[in-house]
PDB file of N, CA and C in Angstrom:
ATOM      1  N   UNK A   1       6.913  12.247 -25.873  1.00  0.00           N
ATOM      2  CA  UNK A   1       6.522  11.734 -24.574  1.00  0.00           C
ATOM      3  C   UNK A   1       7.143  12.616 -23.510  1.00  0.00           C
ATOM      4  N   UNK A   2       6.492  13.107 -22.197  1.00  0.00           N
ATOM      5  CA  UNK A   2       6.894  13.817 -21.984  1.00  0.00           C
ATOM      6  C   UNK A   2       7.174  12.951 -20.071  1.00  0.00           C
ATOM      7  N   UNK A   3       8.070  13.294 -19.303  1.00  0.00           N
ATOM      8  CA  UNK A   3       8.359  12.707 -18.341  1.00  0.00           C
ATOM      9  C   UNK A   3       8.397  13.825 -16.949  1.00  0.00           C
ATOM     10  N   UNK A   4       8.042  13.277 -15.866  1.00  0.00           N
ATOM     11  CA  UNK A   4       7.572  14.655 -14.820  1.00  0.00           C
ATOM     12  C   UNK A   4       7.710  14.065 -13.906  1.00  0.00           C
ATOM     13  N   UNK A   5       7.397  14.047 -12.216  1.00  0.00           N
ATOM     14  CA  UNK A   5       7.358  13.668 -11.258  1.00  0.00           C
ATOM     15  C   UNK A   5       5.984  13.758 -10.568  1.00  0.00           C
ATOM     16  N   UNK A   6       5.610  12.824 -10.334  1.00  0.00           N
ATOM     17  CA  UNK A   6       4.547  12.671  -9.647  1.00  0.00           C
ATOM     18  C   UNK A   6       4.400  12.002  -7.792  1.00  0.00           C
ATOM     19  N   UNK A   7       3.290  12.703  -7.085  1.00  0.00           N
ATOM     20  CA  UNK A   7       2.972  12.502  -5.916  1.00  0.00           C
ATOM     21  C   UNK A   7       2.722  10.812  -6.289  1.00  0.00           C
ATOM     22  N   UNK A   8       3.277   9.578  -5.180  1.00  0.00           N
ATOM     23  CA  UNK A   8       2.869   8.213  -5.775  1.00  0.00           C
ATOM     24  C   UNK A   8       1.530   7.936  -4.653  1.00  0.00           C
ATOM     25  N   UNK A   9       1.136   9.159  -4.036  1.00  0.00           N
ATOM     26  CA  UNK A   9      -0.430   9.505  -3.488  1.00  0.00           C
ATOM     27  C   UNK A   9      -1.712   9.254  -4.613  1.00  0.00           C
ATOM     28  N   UNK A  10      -1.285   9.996  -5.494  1.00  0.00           N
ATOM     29  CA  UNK A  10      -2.181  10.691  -6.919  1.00  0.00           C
ATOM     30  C   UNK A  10      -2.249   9.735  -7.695  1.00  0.00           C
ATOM     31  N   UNK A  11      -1.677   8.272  -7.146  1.00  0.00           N
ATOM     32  CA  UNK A  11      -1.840   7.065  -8.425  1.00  0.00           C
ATOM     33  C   UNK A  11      -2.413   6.253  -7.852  1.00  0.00           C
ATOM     34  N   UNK A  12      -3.746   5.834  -8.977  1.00  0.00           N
ATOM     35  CA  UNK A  12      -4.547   4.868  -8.390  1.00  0.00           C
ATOM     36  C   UNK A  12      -4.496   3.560  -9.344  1.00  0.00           C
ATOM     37  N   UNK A  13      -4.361   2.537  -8.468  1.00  0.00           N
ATOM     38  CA  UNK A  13      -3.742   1.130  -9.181  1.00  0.00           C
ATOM     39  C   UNK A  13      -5.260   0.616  -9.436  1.00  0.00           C
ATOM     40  N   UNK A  14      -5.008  -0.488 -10.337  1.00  0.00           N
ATOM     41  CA  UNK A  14      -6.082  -1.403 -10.436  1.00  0.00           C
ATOM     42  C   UNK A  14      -6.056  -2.196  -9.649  1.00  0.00           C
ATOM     43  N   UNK A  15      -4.532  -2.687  -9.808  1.00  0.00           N
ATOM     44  CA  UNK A  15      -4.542  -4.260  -9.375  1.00  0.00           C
ATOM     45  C   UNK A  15      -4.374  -4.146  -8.199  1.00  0.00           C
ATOM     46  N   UNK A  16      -5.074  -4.837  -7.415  1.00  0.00           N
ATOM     47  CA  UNK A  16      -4.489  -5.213  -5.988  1.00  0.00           C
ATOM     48  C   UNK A  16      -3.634  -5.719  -5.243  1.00  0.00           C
ATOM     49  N   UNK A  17      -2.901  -5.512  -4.362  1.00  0.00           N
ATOM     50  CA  UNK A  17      -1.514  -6.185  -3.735  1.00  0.00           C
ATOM     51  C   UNK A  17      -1.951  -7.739  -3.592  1.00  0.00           C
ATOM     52  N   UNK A  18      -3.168  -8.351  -3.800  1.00  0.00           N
ATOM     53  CA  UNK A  18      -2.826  -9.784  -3.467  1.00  0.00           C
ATOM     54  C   UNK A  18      -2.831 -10.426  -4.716  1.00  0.00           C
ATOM     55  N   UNK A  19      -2.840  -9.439  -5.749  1.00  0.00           N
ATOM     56  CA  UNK A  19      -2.343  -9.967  -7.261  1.00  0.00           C
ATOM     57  C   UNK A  19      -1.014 -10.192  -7.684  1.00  0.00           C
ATOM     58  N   UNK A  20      -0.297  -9.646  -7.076  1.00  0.00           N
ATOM     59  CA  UNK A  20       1.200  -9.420  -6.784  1.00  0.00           C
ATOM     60  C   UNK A  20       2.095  -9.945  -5.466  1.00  0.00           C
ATOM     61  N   UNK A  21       1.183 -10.346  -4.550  1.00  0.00           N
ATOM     62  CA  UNK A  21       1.689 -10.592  -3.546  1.00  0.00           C
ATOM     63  C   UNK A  21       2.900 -11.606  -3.635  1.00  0.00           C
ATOM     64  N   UNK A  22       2.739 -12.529  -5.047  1.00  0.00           N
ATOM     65  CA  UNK A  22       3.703 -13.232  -5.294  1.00  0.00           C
ATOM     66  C   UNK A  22       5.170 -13.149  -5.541  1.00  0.00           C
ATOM     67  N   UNK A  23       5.001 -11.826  -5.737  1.00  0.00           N
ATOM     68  CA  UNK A  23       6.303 -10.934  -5.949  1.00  0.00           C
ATOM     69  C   UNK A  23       6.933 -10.259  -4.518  1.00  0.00           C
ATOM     70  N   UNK A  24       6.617 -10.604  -3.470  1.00  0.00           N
ATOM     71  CA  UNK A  24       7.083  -9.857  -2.326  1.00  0.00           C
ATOM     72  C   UNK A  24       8.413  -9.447  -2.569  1.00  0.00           C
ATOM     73  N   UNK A  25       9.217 -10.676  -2.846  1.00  0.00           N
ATOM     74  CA  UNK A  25      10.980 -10.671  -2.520  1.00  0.00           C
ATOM     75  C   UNK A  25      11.190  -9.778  -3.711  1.00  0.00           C
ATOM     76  N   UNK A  26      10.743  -9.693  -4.673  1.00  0.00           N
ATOM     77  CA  UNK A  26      11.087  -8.643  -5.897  1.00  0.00           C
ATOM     78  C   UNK A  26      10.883  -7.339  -5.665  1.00  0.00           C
ATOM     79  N   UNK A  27       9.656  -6.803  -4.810  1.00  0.00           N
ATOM     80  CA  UNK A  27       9.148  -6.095  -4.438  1.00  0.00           C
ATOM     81  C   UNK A  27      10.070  -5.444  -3.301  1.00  0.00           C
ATOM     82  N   UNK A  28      10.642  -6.210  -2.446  1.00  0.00           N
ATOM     83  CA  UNK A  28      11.007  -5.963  -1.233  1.00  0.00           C
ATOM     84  C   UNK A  28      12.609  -5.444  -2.096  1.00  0.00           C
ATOM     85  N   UNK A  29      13.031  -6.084  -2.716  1.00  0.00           N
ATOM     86  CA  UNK A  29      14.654  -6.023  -3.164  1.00  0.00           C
ATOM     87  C   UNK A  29      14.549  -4.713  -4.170  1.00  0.00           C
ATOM     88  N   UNK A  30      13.432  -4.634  -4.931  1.00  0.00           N
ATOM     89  CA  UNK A  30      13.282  -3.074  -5.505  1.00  0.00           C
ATOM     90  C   UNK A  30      12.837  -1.869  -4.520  1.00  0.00           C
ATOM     91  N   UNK A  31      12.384  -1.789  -3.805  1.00  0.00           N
ATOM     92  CA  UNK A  31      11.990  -0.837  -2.770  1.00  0.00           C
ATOM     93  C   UNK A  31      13.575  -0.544  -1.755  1.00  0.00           C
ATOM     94  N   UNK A  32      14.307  -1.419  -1.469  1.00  0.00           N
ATOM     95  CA  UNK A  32      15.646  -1.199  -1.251  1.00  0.00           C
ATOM     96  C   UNK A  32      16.641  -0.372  -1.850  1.00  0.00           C
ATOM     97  N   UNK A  33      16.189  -1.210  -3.488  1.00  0.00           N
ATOM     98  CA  UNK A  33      17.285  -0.521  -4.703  1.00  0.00           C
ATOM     99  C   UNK A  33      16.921   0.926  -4.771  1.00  0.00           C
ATOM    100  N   UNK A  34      16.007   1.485  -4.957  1.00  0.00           N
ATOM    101  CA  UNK A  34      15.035   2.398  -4.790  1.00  0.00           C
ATOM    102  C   UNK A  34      15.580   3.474  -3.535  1.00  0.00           C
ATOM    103  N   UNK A  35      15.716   2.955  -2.224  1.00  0.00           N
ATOM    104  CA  UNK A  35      16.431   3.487  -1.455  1.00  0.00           C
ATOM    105  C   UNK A  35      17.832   4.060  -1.384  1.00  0.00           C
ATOM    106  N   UNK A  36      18.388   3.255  -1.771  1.00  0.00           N
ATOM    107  CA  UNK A  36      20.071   3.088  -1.655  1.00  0.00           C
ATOM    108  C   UNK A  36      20.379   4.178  -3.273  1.00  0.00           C
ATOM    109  N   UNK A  37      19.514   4.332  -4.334  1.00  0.00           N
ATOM    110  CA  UNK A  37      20.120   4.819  -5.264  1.00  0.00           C
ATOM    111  C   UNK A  37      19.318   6.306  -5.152  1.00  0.00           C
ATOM    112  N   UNK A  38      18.015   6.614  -4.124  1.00  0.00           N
ATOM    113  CA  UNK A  38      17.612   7.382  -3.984  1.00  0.00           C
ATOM    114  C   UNK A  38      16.782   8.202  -5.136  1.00  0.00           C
ATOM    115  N   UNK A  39      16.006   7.161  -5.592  1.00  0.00           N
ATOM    116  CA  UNK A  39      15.128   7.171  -6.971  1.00  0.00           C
ATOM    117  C   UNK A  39      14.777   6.278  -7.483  1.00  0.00           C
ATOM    118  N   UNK A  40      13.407   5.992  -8.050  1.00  0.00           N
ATOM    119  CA  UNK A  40      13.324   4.823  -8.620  1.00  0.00           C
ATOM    120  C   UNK A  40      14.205   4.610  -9.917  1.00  0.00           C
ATOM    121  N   UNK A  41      14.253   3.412 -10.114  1.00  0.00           N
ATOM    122  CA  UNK A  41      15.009   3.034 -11.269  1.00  0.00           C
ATOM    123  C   UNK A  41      13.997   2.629 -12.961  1.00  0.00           C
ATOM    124  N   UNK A  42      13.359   1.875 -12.603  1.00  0.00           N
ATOM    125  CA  UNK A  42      12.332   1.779 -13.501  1.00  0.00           C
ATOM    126  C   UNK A  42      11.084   2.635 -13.441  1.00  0.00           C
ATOM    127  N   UNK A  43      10.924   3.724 -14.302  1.00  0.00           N
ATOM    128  CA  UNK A  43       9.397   4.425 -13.835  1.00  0.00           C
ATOM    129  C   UNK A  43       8.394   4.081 -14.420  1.00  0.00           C
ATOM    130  N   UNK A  44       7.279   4.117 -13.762  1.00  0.00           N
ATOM    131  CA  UNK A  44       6.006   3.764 -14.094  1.00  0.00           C
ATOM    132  C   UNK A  44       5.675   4.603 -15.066  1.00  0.00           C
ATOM    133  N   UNK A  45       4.384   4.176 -15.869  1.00  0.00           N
ATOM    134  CA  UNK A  45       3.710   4.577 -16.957  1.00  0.00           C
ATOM    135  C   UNK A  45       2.366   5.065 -16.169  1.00  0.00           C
ATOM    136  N   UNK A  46       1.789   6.126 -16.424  1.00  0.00           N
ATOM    137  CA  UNK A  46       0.367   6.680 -15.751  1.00  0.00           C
ATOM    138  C   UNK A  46      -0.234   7.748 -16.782  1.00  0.00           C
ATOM    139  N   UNK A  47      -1.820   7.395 -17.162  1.00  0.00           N
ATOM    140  CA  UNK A  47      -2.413   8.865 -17.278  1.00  0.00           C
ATOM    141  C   UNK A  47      -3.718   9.301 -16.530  1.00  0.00           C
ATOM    142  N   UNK A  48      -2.995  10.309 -16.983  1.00  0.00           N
ATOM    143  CA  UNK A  48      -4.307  11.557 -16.029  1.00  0.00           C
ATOM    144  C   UNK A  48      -5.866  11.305 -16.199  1.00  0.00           C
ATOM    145  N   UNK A  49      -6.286  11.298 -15.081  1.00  0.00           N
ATOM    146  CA  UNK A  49      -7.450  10.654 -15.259  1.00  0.00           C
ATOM    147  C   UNK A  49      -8.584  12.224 -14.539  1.00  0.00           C
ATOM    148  N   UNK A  50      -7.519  13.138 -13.967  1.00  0.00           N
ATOM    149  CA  UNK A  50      -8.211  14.846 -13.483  1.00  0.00           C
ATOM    150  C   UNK A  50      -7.058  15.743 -13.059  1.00  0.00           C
ATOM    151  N   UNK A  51      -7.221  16.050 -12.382  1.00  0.00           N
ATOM    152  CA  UNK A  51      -6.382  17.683 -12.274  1.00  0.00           C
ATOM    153  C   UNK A  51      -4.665  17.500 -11.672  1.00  0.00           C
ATOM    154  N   UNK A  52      -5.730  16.148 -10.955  1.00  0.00           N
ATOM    155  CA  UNK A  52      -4.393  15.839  -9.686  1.00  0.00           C
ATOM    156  C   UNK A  52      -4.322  14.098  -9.482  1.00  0.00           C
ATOM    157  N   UNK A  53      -4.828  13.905 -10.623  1.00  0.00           N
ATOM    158  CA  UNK A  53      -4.678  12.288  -9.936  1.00  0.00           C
ATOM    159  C   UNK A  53      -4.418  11.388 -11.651  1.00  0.00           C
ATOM    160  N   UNK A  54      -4.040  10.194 -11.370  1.00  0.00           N
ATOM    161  CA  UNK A  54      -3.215   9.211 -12.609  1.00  0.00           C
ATOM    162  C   UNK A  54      -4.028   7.977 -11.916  1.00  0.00           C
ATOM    163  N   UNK A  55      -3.716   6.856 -13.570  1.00  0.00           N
ATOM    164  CA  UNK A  55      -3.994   5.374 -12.931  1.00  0.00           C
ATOM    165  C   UNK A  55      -2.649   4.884 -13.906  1.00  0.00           C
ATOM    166  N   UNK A  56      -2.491   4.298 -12.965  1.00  0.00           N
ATOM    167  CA  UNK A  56      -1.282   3.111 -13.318  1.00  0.00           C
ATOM    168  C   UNK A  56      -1.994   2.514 -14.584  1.00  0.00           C
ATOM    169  N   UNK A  57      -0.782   2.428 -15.673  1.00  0.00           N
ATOM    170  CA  UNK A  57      -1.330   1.728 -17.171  1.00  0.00           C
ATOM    171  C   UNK A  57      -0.150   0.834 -17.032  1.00  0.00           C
ATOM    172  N   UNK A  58       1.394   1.320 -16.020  1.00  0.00           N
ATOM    173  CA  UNK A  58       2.452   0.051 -16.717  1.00  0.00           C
ATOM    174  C   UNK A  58       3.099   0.166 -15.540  1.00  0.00           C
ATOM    175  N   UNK A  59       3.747  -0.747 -14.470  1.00  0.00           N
ATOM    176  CA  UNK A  59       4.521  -0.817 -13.600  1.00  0.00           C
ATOM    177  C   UNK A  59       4.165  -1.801 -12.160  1.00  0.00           C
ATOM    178  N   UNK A  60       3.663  -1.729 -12.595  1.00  0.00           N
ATOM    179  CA  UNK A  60       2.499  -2.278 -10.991  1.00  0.00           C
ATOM    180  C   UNK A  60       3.494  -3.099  -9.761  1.00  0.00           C
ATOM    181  N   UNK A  61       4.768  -3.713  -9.831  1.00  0.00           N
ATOM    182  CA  UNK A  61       5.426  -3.791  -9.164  1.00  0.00           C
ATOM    183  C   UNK A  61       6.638  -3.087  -8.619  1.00  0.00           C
ATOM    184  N   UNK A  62       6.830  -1.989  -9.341  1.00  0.00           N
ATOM    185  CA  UNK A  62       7.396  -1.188  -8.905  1.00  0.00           C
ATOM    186  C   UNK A  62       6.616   0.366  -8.163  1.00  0.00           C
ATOM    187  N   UNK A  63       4.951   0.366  -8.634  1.00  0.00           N
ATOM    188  CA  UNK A  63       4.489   0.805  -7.905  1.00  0.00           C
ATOM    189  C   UNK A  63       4.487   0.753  -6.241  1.00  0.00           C
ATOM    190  N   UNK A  64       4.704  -0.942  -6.335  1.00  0.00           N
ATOM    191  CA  UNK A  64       4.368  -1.288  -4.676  1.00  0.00           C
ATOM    192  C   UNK A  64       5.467  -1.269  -4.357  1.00  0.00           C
ATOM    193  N   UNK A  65       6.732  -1.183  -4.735  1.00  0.00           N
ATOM    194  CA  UNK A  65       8.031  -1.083  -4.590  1.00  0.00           C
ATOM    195  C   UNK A  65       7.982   0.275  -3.845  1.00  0.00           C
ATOM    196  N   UNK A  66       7.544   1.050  -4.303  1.00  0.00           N
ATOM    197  CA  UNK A  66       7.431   2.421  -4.077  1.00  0.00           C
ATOM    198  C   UNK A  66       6.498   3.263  -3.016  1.00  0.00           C
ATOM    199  N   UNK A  67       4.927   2.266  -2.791  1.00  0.00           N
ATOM    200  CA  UNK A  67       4.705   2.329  -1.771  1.00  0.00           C
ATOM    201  C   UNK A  67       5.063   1.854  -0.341  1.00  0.00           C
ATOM    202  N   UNK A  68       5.726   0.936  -0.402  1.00  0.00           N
ATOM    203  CA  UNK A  68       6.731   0.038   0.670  1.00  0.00           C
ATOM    204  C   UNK A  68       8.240   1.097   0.721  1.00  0.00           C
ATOM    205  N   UNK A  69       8.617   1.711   0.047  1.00  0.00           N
ATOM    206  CA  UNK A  69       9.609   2.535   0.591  1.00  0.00           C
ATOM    207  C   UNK A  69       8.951   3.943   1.177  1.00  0.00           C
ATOM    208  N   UNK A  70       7.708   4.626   1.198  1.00  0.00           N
ATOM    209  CA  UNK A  70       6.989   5.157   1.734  1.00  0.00           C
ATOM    210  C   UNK A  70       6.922   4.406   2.989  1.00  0.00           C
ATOM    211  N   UNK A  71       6.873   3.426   3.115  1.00  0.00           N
ATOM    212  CA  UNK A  71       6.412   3.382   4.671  1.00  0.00           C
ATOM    213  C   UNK A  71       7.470   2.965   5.426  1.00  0.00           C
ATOM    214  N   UNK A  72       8.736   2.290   4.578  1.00  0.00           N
ATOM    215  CA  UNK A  72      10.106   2.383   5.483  1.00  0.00           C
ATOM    216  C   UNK A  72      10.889   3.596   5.469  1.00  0.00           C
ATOM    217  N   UNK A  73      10.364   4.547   4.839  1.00  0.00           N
ATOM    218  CA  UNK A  73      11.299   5.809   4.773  1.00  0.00           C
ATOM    219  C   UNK A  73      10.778   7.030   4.404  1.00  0.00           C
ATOM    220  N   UNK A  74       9.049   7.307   5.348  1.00  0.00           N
ATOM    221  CA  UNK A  74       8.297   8.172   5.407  1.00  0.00           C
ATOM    222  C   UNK A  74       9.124   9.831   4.817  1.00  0.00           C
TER     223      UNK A  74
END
């Protein structure tokens, strides 16, 4: 298995944030942790679906974890 870094631009989710929305405070408290340790902690699972782009297969709340620290810490 091989592990890399990816743009979290290039990942396209299934699920939608109001599938999860239930998770805000989890969401909100990982996007923090995320901050403060300056990396995610749990990484998502993704495959390549073309040259430059992934779909989320495992993570989906730490995805949004991750887009929410994108927008507090452009």
């Amino acid at each position: 298995m091989d592990f890399f870094l990816i743009d979290v631009d290039t990942i396209k989710c299934s699920i939608p944030y109001s599938k999860v929305q239930d998770y805000e405070r989890q969401i909100d408290r990982l996007a923090n942790l995320i901050l403060d340790s300056e990396g995610i902690i749990n990484p998502v699972f993704v495959k390549k679906i073309g040259s430059n782009s992934y779909e989320l297969v495992y993570g989906e709340i730490e995805y949004y974890a991750m887009i929410k620290v994108g927008k507090i810490d452009p």
